[in-house]
PDB file of N, CA and C in Angstrom:
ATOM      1  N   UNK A   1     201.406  74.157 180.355  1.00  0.00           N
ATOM      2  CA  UNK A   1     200.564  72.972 180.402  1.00  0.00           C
ATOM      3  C   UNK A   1     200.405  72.418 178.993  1.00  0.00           C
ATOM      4  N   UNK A   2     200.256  71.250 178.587  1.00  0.00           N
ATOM      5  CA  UNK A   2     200.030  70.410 177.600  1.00  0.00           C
ATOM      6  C   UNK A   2     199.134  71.138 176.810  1.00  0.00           C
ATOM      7  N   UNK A   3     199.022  71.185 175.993  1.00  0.00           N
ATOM      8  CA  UNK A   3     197.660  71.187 174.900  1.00  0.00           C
ATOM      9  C   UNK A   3     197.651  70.272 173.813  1.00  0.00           C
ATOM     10  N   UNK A   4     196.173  70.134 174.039  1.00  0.00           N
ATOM     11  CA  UNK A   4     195.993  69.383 172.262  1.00  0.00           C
ATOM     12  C   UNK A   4     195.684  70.136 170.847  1.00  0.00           C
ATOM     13  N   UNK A   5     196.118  70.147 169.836  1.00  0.00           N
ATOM     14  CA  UNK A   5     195.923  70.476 168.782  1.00  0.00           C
ATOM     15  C   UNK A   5     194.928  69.978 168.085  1.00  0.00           C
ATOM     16  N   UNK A   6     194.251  70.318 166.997  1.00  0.00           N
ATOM     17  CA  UNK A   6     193.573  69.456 165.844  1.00  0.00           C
ATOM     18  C   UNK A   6     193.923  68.554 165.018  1.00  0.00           C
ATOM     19  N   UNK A   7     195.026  68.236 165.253  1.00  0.00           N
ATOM     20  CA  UNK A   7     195.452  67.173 164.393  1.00  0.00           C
ATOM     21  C   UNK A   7     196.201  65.896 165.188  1.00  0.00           C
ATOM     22  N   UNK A   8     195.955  65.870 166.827  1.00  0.00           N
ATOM     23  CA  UNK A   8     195.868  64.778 167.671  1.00  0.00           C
ATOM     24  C   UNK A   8     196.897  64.884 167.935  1.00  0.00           C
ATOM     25  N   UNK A   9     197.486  65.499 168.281  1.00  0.00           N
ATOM     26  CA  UNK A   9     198.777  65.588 168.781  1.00  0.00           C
ATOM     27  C   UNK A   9     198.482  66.329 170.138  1.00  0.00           C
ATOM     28  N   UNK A  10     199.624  66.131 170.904  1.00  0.00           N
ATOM     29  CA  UNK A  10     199.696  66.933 172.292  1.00  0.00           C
ATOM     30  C   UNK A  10     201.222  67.590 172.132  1.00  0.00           C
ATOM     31  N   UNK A  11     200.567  68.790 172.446  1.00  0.00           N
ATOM     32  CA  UNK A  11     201.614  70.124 172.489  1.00  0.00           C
ATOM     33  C   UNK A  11     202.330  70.119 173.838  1.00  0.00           C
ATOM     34  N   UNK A  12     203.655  70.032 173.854  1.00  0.00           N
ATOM     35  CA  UNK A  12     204.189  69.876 174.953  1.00  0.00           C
ATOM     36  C   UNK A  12     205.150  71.452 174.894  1.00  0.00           C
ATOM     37  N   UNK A  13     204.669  72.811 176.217  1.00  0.00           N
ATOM     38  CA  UNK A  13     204.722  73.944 176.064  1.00  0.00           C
ATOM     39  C   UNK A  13     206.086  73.540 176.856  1.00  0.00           C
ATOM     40  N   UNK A  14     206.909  75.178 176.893  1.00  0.00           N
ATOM     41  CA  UNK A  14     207.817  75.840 177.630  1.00  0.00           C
ATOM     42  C   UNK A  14     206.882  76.346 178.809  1.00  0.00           C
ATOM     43  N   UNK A  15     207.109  76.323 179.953  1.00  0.00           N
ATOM     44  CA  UNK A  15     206.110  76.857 180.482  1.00  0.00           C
ATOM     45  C   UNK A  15     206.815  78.561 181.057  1.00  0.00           C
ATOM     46  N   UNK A  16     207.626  78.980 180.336  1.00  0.00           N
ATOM     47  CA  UNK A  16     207.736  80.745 180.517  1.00  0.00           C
ATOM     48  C   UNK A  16     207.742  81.180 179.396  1.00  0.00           C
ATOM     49  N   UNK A  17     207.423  80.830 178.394  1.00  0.00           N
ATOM     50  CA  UNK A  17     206.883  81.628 177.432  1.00  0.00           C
ATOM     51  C   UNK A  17     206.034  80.876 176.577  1.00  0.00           C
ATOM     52  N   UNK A  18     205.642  79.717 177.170  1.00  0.00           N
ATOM     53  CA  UNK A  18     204.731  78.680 175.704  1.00  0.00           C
ATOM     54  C   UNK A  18     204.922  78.052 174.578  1.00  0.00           C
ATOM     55  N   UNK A  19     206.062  78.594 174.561  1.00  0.00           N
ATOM     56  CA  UNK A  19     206.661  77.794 172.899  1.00  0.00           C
ATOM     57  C   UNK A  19     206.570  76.680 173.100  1.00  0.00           C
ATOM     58  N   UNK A  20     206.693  75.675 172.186  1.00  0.00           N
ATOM     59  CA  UNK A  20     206.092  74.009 171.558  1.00  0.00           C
ATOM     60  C   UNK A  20     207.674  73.628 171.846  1.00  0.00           C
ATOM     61  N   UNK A  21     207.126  72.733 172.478  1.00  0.00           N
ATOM     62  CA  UNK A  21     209.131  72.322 172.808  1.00  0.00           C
ATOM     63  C   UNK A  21     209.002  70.759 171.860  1.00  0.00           C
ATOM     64  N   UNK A  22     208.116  70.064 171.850  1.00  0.00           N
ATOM     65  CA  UNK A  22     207.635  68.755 171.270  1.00  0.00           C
ATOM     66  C   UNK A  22     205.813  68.495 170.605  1.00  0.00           C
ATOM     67  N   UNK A  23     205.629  68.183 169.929  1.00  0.00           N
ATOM     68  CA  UNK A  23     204.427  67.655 169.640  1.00  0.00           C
ATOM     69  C   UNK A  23     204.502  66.243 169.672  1.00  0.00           C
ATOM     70  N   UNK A  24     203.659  65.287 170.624  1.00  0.00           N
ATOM     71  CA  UNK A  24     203.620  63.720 170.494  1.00  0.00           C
ATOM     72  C   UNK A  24     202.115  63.513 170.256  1.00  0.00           C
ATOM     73  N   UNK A  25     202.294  62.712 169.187  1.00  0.00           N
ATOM     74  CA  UNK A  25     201.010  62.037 168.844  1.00  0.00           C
ATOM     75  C   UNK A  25     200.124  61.328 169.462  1.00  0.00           C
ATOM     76  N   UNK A  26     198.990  61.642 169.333  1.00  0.00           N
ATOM     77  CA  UNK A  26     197.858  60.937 170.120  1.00  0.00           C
ATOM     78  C   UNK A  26     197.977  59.687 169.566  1.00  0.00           C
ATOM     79  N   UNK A  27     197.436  58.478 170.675  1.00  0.00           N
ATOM     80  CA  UNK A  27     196.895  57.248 170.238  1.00  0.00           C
ATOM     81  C   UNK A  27     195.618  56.810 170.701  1.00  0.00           C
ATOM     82  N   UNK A  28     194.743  55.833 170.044  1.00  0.00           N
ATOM     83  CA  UNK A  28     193.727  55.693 170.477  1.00  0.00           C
ATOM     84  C   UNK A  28     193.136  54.826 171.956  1.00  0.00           C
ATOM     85  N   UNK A  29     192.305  54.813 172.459  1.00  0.00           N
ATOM     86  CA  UNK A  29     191.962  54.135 173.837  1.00  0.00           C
ATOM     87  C   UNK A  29     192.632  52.951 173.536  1.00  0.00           C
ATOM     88  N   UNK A  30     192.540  52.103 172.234  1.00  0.00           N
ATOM     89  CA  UNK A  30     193.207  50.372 172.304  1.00  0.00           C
ATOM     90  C   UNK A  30     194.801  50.427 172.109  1.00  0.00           C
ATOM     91  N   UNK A  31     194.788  51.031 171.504  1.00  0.00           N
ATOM     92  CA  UNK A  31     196.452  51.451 171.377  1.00  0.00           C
ATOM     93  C   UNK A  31     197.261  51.297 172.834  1.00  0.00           C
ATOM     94  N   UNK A  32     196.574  52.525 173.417  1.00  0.00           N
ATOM     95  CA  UNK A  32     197.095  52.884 174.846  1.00  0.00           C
ATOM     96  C   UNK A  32     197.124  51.423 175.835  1.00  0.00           C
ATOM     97  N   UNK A  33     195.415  50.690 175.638  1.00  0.00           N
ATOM     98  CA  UNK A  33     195.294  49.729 176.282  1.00  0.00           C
ATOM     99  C   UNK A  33     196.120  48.650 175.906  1.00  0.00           C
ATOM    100  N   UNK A  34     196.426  48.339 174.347  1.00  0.00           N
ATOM    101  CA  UNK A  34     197.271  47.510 174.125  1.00  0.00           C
ATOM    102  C   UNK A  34     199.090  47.601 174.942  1.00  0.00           C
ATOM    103  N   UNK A  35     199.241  48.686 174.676  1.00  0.00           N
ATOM    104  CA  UNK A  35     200.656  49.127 175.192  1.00  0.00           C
ATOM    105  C   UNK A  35     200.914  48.754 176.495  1.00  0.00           C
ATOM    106  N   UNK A  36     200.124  49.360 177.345  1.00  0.00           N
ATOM    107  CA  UNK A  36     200.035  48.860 178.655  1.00  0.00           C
ATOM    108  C   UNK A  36     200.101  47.326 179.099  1.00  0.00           C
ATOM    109  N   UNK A  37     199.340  46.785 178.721  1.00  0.00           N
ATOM    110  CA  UNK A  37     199.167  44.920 178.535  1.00  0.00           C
ATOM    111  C   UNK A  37     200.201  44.335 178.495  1.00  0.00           C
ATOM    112  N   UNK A  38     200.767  44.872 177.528  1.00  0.00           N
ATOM    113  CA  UNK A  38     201.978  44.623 176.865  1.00  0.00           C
ATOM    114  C   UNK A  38     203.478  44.833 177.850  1.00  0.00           C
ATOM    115  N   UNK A  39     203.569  46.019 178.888  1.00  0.00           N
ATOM    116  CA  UNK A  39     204.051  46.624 179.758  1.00  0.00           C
ATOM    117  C   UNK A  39     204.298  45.694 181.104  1.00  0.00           C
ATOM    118  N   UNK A  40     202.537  45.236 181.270  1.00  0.00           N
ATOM    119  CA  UNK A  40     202.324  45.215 182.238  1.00  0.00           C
ATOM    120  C   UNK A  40     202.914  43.334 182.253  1.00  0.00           C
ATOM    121  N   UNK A  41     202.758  42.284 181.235  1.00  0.00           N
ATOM    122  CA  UNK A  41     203.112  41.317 180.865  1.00  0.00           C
ATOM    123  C   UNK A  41     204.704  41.306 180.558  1.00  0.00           C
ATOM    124  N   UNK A  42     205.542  42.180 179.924  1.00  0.00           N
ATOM    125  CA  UNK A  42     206.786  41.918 180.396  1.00  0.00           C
ATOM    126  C   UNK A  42     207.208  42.160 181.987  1.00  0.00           C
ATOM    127  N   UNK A  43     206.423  43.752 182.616  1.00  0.00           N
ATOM    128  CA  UNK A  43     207.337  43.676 183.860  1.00  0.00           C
ATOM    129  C   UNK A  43     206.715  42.505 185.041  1.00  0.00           C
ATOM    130  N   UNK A  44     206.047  41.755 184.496  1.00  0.00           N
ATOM    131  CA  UNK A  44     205.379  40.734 185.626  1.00  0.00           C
ATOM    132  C   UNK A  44     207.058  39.629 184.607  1.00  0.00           C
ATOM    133  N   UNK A  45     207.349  39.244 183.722  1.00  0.00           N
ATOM    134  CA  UNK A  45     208.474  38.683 183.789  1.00  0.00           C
ATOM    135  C   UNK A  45     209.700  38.919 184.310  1.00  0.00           C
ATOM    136  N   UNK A  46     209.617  38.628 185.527  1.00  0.00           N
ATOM    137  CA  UNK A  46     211.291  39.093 185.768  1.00  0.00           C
ATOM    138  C   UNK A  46     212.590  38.186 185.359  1.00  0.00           C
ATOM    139  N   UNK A  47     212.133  37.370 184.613  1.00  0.00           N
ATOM    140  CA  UNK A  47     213.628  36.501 184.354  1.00  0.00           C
ATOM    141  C   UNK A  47     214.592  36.794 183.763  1.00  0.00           C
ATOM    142  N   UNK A  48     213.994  38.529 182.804  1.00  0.00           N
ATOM    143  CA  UNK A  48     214.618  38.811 181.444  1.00  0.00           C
ATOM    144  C   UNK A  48     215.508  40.497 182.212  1.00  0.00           C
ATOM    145  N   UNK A  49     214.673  40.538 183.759  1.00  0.00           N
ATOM    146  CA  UNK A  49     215.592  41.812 184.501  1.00  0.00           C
ATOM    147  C   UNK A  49     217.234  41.739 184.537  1.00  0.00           C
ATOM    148  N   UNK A  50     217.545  42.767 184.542  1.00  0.00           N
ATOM    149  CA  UNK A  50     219.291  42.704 184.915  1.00  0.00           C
ATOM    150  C   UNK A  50     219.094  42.700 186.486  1.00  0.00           C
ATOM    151  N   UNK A  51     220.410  41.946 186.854  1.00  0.00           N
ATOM    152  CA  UNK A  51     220.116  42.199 188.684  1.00  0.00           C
ATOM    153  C   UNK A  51     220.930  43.581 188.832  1.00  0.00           C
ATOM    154  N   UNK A  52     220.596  43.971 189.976  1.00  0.00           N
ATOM    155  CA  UNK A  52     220.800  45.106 190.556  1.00  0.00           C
ATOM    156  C   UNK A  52     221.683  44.435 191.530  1.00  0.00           C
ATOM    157  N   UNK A  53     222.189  43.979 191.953  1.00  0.00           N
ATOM    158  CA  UNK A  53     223.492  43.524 192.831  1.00  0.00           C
ATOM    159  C   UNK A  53     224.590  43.781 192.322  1.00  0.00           C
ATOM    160  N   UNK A  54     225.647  43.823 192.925  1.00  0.00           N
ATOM    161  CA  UNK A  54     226.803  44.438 192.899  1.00  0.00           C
ATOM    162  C   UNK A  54     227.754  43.527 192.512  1.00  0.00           C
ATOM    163  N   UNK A  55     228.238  43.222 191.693  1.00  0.00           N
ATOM    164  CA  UNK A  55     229.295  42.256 191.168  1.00  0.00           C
ATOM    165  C   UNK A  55     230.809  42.562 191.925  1.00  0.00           C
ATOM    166  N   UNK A  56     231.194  43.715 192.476  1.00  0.00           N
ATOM    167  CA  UNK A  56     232.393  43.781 192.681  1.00  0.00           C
ATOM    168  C   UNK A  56     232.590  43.206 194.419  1.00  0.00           C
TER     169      UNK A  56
END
């Protein structure tokens, strides 16, 4: 399972023996909220999607 460290990071374990496979950095509530916004405002554009249809 995940853990957090003291220095804001999240410990991303092995889960059969625990070892740290990654540490990713925390961000703050606006950060997160910004990102999302941001997410949520390109995938409401679909003009900029590739189509998924089949050219051949």
């Amino acid at each position: 399972m995940p853990t957090v460290n003291t220095t804001n990071s999240l410990q991303v374990l092995r889960p059969y023996d625990q070892r740290v496979i990654h540490e990713i950095p925390m961000d703050s509530a606006e950060t997160v909220m910004g990102a999302l916004a941001k997410a949520h405002q390109l995938f409401q554009d679909q003009s900029h999607w590739r189509s998924t249809r089949s050219t051949y």
